[in-house]
C-alpha atoms as a PDB file:
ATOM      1  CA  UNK A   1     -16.576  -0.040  -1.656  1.00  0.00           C
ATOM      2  CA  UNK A   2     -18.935  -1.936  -4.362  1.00  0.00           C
ATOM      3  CA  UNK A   3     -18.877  -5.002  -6.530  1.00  0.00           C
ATOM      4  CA  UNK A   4     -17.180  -4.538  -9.812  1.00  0.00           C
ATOM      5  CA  UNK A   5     -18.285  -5.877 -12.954  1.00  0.00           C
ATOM      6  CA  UNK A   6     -15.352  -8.283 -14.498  1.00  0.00           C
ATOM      7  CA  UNK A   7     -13.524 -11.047 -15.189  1.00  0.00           C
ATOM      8  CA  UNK A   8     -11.799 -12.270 -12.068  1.00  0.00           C
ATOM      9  CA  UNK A   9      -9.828 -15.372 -14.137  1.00  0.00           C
ATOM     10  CA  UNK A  10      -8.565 -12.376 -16.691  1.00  0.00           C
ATOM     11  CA  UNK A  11      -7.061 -10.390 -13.464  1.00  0.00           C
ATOM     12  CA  UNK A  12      -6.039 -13.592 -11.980  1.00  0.00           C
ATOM     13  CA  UNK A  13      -3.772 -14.419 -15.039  1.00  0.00           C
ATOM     14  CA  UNK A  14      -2.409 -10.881 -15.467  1.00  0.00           C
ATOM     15  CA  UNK A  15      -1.346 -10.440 -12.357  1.00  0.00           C
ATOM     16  CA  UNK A  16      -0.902 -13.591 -10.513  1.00  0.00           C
ATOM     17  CA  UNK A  17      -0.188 -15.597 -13.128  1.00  0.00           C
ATOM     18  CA  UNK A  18       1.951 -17.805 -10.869  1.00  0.00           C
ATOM     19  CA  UNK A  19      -1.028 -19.128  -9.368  1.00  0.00           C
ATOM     20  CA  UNK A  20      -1.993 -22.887  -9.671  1.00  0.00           C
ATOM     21  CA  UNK A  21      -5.284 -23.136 -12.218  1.00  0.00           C
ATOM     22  CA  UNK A  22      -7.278 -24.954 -10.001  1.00  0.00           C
ATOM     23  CA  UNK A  23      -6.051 -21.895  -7.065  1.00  0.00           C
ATOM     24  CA  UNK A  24      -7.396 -19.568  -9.522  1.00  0.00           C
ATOM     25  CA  UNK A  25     -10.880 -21.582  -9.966  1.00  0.00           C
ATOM     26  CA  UNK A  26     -11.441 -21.867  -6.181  1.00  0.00           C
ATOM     27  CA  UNK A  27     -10.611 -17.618  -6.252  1.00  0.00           C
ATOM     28  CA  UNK A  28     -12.970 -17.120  -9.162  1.00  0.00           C
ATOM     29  CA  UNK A  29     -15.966 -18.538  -7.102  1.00  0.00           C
ATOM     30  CA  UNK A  30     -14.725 -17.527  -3.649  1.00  0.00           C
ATOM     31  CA  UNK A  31     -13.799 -14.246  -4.303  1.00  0.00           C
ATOM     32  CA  UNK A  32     -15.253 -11.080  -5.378  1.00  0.00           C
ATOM     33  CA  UNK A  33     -14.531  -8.328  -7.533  1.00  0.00           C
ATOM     34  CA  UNK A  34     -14.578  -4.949  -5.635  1.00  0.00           C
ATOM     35  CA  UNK A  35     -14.213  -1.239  -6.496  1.00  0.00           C
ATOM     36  CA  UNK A  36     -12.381   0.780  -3.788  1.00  0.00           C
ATOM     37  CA  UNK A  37     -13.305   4.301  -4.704  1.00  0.00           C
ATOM     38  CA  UNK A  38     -10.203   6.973  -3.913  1.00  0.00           C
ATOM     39  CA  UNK A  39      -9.333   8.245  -0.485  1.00  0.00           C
ATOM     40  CA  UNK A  40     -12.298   5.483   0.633  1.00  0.00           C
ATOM     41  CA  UNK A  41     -10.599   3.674   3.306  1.00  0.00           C
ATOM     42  CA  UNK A  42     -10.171  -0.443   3.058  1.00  0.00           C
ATOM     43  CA  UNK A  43      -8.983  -0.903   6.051  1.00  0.00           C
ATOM     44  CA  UNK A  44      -8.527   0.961   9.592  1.00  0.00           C
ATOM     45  CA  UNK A  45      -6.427   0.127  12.781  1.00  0.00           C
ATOM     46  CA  UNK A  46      -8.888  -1.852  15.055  1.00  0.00           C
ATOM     47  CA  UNK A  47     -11.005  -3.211  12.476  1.00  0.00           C
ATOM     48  CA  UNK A  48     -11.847  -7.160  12.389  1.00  0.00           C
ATOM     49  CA  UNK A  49      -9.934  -8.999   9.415  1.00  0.00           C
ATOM     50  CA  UNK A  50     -12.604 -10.230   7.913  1.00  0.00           C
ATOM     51  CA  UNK A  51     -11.227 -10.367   4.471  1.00  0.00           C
ATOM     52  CA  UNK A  52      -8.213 -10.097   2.260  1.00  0.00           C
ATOM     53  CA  UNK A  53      -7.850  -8.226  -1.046  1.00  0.00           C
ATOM     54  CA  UNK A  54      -5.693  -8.513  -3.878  1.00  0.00           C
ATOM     55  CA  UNK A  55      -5.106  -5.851  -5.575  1.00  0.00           C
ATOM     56  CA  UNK A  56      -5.640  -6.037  -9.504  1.00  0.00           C
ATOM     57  CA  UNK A  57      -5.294  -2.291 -10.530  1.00  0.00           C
ATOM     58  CA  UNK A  58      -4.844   0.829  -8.747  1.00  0.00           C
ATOM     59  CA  UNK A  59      -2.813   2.175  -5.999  1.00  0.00           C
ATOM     60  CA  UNK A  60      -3.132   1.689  -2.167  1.00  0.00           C
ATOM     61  CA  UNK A  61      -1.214   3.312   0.466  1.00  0.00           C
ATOM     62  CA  UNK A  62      -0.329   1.652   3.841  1.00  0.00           C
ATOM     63  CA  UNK A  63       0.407   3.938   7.285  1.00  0.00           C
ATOM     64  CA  UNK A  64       0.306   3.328  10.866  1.00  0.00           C
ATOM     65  CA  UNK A  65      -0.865   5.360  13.725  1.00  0.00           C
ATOM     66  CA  UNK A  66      -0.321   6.002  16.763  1.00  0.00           C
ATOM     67  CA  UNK A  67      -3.106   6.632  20.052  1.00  0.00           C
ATOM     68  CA  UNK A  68      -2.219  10.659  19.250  1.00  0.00           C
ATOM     69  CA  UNK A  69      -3.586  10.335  15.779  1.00  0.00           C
ATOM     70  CA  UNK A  70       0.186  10.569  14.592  1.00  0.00           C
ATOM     71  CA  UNK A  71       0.751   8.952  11.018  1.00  0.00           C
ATOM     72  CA  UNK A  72       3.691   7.563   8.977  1.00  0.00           C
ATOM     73  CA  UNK A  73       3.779   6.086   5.666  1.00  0.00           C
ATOM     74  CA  UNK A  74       4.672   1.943   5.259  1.00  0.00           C
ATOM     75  CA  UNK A  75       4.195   1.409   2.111  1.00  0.00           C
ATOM     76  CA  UNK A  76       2.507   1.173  -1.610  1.00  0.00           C
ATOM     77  CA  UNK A  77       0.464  -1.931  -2.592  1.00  0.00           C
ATOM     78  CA  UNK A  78       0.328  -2.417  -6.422  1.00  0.00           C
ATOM     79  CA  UNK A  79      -1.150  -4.705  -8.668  1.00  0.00           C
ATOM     80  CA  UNK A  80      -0.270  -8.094  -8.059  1.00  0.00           C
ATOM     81  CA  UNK A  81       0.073  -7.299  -4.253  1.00  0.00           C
ATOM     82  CA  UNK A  82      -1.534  -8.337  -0.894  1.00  0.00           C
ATOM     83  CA  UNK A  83      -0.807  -6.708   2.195  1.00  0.00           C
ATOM     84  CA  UNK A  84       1.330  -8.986   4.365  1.00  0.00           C
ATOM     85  CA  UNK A  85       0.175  -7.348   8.166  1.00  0.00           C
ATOM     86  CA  UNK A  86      -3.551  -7.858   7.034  1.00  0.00           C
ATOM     87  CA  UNK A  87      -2.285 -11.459   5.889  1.00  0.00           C
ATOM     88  CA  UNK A  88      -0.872 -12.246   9.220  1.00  0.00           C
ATOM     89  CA  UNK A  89      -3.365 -10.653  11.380  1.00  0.00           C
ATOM     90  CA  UNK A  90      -5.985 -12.862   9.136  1.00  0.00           C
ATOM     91  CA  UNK A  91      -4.274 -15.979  10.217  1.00  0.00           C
ATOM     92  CA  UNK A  92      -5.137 -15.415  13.355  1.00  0.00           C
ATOM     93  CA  UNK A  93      -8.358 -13.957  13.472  1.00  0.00           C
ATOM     94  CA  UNK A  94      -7.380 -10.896  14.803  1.00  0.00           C
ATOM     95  CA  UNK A  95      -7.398  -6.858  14.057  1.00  0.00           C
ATOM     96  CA  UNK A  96      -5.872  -4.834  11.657  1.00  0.00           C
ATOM     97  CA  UNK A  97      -2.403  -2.996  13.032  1.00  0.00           C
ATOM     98  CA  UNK A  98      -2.599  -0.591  10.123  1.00  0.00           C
ATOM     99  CA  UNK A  99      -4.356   1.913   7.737  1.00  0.00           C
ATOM    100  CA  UNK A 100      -5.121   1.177   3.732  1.00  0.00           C
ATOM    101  CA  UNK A 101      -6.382   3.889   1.708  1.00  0.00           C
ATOM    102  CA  UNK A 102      -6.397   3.980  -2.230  1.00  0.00           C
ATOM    103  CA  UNK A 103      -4.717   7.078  -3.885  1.00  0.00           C
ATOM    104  CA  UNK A 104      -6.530   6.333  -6.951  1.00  0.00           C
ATOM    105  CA  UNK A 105      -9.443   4.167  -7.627  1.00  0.00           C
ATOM    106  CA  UNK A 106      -8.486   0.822  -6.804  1.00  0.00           C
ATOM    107  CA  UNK A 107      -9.984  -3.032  -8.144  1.00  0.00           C
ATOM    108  CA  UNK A 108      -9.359  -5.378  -5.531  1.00  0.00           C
ATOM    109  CA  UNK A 109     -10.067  -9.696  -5.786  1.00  0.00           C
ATOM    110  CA  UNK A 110     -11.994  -9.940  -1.922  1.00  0.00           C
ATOM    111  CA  UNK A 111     -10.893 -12.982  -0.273  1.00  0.00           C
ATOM    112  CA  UNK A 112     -12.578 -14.663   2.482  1.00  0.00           C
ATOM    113  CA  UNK A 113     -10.341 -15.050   5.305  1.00  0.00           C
ATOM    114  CA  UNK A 114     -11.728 -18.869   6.123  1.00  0.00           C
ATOM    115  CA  UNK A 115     -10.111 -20.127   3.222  1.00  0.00           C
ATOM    116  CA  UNK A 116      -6.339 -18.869   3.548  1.00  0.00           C
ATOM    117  CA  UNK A 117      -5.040 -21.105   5.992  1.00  0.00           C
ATOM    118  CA  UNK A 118      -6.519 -24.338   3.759  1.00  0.00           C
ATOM    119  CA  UNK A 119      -4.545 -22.818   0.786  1.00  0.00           C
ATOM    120  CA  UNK A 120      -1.178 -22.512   2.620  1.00  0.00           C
ATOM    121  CA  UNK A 121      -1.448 -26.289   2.773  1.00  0.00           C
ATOM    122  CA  UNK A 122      -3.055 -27.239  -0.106  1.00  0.00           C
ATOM    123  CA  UNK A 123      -0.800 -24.737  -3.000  1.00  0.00           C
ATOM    124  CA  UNK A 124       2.254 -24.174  -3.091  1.00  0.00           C
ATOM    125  CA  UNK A 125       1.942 -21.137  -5.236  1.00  0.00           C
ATOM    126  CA  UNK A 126      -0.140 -19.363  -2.695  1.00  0.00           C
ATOM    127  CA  UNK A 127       2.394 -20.288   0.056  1.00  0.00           C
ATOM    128  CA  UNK A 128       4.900 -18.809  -1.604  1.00  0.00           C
ATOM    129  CA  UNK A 129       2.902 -16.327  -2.731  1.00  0.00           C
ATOM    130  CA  UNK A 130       2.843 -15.336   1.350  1.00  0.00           C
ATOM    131  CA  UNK A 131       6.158 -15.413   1.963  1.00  0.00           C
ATOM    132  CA  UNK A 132       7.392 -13.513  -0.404  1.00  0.00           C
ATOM    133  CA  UNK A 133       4.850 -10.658   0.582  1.00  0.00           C
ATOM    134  CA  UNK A 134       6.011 -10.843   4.146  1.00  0.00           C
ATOM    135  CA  UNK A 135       9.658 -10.708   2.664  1.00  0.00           C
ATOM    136  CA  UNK A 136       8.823  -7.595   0.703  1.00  0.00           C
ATOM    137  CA  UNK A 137       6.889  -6.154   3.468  1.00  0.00           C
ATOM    138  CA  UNK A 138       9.518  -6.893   6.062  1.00  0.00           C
ATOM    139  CA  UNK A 139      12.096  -5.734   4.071  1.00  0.00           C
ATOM    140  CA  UNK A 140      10.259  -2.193   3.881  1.00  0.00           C
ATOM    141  CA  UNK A 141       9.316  -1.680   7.427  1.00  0.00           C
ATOM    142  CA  UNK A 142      13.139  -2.225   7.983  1.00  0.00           C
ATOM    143  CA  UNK A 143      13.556   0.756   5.359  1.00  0.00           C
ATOM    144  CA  UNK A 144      11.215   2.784   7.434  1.00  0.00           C
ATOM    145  CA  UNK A 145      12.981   1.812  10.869  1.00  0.00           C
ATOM    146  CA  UNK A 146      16.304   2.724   9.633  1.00  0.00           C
ATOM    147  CA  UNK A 147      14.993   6.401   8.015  1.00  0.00           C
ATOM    148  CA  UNK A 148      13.034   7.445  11.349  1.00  0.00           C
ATOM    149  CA  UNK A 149      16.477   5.911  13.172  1.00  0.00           C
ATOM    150  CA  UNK A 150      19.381   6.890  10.982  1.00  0.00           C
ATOM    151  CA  UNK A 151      18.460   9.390   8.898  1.00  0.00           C
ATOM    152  CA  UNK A 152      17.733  13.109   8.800  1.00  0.00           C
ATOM    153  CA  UNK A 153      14.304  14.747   7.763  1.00  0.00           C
ATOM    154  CA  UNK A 154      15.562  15.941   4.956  1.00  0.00           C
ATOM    155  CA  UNK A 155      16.786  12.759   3.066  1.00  0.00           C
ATOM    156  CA  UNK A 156      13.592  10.750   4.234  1.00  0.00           C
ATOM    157  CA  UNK A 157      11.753  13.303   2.357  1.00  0.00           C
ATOM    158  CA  UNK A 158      13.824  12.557  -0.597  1.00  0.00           C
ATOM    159  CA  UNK A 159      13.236   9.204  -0.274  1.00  0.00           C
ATOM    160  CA  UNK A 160       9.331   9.936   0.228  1.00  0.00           C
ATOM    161  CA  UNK A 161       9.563  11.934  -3.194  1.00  0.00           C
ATOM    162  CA  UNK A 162      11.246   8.982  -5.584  1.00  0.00           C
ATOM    163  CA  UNK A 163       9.300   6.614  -3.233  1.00  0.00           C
ATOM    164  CA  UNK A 164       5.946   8.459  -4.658  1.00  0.00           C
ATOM    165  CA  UNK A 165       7.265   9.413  -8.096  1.00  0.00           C
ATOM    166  CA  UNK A 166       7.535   5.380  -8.814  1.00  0.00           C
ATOM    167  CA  UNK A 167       4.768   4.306  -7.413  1.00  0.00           C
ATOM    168  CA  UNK A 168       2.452   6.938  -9.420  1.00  0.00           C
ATOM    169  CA  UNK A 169       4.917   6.940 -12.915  1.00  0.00           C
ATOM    170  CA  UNK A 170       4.652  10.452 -12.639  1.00  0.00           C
ATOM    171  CA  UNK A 171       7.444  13.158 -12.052  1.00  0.00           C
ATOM    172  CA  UNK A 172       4.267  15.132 -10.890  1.00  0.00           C
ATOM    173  CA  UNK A 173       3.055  14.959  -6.595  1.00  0.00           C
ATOM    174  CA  UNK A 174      -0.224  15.510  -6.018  1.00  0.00           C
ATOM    175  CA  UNK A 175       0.001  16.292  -2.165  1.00  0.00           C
ATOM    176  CA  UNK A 176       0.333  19.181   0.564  1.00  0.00           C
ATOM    177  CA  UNK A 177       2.770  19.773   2.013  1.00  0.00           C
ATOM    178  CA  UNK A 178       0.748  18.885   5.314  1.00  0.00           C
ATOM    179  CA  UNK A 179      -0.256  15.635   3.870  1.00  0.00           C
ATOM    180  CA  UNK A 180       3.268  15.115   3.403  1.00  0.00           C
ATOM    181  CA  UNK A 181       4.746  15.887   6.758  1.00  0.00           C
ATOM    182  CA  UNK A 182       1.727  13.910   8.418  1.00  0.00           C
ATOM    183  CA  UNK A 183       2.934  11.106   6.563  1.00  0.00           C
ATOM    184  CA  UNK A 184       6.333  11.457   7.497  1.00  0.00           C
ATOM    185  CA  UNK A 185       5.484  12.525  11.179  1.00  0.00           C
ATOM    186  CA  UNK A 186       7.152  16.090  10.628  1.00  0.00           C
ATOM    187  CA  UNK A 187       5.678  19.256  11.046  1.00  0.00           C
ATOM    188  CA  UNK A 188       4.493  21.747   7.721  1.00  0.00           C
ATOM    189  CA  UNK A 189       6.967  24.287   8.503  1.00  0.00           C
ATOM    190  CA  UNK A 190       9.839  21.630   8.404  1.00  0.00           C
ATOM    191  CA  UNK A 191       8.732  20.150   5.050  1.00  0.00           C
ATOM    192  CA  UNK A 192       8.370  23.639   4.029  1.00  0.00           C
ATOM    193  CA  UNK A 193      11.770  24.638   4.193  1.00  0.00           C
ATOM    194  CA  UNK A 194      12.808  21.684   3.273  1.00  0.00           C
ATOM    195  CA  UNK A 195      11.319  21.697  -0.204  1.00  0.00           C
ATOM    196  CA  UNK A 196      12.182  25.483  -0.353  1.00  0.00           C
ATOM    197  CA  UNK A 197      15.983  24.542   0.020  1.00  0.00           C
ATOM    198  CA  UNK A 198      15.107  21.809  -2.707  1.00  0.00           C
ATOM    199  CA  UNK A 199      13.807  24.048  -5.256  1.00  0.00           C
ATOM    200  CA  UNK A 200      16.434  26.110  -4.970  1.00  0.00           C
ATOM    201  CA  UNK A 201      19.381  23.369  -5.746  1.00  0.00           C
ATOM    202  CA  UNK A 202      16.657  22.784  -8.962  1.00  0.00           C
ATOM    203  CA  UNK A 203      15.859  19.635  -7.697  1.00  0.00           C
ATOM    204  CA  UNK A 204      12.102  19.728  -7.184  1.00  0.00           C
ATOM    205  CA  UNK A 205       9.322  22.758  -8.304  1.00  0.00           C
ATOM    206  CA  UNK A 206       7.061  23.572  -6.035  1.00  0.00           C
ATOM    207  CA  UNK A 207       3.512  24.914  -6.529  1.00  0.00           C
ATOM    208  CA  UNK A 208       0.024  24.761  -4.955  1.00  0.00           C
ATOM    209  CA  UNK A 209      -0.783  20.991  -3.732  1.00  0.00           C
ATOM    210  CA  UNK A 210       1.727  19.815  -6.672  1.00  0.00           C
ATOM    211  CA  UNK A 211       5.801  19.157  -6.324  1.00  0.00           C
ATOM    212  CA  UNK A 212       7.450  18.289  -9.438  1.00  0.00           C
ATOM    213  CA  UNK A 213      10.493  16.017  -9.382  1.00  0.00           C
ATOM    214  CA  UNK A 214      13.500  17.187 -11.446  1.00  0.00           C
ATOM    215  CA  UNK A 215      15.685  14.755 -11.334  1.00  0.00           C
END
């Protein structure tokens, strides 16, 4: 990561506009502007929360893993987003329980972690502000729980596709097919025939490291 040159107040009011003035003051000199370069990790299971970003522009992708290296994919953090595990496990001085990694070059407001628990006190719209991200968050690990419980492989990976196509405005899926089944804790061969028996009910087109969405 580096320091980014701009305005933190102008990223404050576009995408936390919700926030208090003299909140966004107190960010503006606590904070800093930071560039998360793509595929550079932000955060890793084990590390110390030592900070907390908010994400201004750009695209970061949550997973956990397990001791065997196994991944699966939480969720997306967009602009205007914090990540609510990294919140909690900042409370209480503790570790991070999951993986962050930008998919695209990613600007990111860097928090210091000694202030949050001040602010939850002190304004309202950064208490709220909390809540609703462990809402969201909550509410999406429950989506993830339910697919690995209830669901087959192949309408998870549905769901990963539209999940992906959203996130990225783009019909177009940059990934392998091994990125995708480590992210889904499948194996290639499964998300091979999978998207084989997709392409041919002209739902998706499949080519090197790229899947296009039909629908």
């Amino acid at each position: 990561m580096m320091e980014a040159k701009g305005n933190i107040g102008n990223y404050l009011n576009k995408n936390f506009p919700d926030f208090e003035h003299d909140l966004k003051k107190i960010i503006q000199n606590e904070g800093k502007l930071v560039l998360f370069p793509e595929n550079e990790m932000i955060m890793d299971i084990g590390q110390r929360v030592e900070q907390i970003p908010l994400i201004v522009d750009g695209l970061v992708k949550v997973f956990r893993e397990d001791e065997d290296d196994h991944e699966i994919f939480l969720y997306y953090l967009h602009p205007g987003e914090a990540c609510a595990i990294t919140l909690i496990c900042s409370a209480r001085e503790g570790y991070s329980k999951i993986k962050a990694i930008p998919v695209e070059d990613t600007l990111a407001i860097v928090l210091p972690i000694s202030k949050l628990d001040e602010w939850m006190f002190k304004y309202k719209s950064w208490y709220y502000f909390v809540m609703d991200s462990y809402q969201d968050r909550f509410e999406e690990l429950l989506k993830v729980v339910d697919a690995v419980a209830f669901r087959q492989m192949d309408q998870r990976l549905i769901e990963y596709l539209y999940k992906t196509v959203k996130a990225n405005q783009s019909n177009l899926i940059h990934e392998t097919q091994s990125q995708i089944a480590l992210e889904l804790n499948s194996s290639r061969e499964v998300i091979s025939r999978l998207l084989k028996k997709l392409e041919q009910q002209g739902r998706v087109k499949v080519s090197r490291n790229q899947i296009e969405l039909l629908e």
